[in-house]
C-alpha atoms as a PDB file:
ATOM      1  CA  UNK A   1      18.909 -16.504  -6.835  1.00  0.00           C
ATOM      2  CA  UNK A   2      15.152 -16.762  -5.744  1.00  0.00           C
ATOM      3  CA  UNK A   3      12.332 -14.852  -7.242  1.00  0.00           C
ATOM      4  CA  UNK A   4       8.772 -14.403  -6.366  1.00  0.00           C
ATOM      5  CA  UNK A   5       6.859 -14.361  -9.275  1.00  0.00           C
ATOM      6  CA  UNK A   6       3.725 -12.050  -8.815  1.00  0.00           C
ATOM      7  CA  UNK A   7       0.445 -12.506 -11.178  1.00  0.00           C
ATOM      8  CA  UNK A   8      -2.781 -10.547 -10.955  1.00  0.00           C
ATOM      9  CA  UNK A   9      -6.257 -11.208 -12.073  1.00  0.00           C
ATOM     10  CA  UNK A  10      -9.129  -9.436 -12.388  1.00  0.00           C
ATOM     11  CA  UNK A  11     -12.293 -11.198 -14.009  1.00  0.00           C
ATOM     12  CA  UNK A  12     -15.325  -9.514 -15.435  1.00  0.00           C
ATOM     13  CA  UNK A  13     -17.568 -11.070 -12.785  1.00  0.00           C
ATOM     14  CA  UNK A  14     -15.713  -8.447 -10.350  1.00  0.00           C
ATOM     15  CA  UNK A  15     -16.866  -5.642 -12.528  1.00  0.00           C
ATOM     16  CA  UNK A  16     -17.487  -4.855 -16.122  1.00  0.00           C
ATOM     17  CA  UNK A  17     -15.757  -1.980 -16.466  1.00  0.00           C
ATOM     18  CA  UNK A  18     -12.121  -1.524 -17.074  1.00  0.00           C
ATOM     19  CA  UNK A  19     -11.672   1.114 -15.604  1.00  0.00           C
ATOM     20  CA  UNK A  20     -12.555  -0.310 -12.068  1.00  0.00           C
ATOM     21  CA  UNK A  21     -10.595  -3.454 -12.909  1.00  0.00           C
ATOM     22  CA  UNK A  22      -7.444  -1.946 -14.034  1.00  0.00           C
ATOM     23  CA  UNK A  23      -7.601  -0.011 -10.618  1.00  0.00           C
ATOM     24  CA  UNK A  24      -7.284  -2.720  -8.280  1.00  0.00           C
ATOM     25  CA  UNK A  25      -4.929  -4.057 -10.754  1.00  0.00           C
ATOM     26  CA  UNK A  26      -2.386  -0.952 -10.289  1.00  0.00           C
ATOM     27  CA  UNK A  27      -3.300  -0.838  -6.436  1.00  0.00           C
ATOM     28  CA  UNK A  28      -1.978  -4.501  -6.135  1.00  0.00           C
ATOM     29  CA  UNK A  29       1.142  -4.282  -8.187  1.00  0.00           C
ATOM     30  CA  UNK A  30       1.727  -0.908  -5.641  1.00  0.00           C
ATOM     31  CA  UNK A  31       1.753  -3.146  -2.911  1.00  0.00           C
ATOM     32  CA  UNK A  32       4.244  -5.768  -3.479  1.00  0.00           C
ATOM     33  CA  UNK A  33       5.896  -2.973  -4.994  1.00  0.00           C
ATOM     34  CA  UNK A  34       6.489  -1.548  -1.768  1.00  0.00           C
ATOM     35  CA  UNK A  35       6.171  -4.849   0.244  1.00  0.00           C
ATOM     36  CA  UNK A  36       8.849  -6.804  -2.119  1.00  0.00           C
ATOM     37  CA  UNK A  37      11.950  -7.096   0.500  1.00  0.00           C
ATOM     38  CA  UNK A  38       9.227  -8.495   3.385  1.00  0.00           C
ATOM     39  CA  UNK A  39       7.707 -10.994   1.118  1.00  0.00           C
ATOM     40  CA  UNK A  40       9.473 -14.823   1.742  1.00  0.00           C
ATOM     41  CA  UNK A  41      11.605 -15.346  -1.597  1.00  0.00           C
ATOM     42  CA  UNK A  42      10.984 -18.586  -4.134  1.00  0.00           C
ATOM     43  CA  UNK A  43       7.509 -17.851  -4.214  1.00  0.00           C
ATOM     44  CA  UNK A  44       4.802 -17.814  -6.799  1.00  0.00           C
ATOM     45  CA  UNK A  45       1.910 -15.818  -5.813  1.00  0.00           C
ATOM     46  CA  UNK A  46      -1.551 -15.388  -8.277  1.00  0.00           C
ATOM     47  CA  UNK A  47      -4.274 -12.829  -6.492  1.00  0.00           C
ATOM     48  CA  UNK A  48      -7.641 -13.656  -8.368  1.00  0.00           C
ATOM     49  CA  UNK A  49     -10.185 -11.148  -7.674  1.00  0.00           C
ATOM     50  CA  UNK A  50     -13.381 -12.277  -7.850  1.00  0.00           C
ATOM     51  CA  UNK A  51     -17.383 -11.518  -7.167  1.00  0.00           C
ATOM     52  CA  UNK A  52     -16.574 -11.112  -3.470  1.00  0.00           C
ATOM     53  CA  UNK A  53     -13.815  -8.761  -3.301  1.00  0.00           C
ATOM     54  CA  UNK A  54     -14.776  -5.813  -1.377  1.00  0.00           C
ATOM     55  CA  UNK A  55     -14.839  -2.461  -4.172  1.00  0.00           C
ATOM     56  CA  UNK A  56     -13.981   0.063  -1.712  1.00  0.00           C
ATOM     57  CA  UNK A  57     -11.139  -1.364   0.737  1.00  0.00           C
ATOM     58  CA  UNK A  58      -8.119  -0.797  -0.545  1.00  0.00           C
ATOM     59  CA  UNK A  59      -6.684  -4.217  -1.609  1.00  0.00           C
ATOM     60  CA  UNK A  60      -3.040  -4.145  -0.364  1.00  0.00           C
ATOM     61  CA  UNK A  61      -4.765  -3.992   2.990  1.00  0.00           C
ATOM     62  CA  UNK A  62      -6.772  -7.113   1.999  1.00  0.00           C
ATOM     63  CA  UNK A  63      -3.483  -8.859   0.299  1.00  0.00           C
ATOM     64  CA  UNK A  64      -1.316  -8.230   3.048  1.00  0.00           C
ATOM     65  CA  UNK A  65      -3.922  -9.920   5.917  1.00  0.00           C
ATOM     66  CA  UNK A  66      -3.994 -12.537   3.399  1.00  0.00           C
ATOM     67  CA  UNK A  67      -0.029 -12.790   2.797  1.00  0.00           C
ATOM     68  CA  UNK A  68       0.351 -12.964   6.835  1.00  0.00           C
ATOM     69  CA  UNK A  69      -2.291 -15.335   7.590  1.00  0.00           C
ATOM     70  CA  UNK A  70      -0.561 -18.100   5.004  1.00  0.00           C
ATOM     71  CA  UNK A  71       3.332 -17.003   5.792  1.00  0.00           C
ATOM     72  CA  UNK A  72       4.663 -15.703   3.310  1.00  0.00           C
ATOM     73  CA  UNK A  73       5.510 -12.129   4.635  1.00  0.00           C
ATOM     74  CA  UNK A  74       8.729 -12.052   6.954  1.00  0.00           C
ATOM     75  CA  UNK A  75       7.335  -9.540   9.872  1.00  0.00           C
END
């Protein structure tokens, strides 16, 4: 049986308030929630959200370009 193994950081350099942090946090986990049968099985991913991440996009729309640009969502 092969798992992907999902991890999600959010530093204090992306903002210093929880609330903002844990937000992107719950946004991410609801898209490979909803994106778990597409994603390619055996796979470890770790999102770290940094200084650059853009606040107001939505970041399953950001995690998903990035998840299709490397391969590792089965279209």
């Amino acid at each position: 049986m092969n798992l992907v193994r999902i991890g999600v950081s959010v530093g204090l350099k992306f903002s210093r308030k929880a609330v903002t942090r844990n937000r992107i946090k719950r946004q991410s986990r609801a898209f490979f929630c909803q994106n778990l049968a597409k994603i390619v099985s055996g796979v470890d991913i770790i999102i770290i959200v940094g200084k650059g991440w853009d606040e107001k996009v939505n970041p399953g729309v950001e995690i998903g370009q990035i998840l299709r640009k490397n391969g590792l969502i089965k279209e």
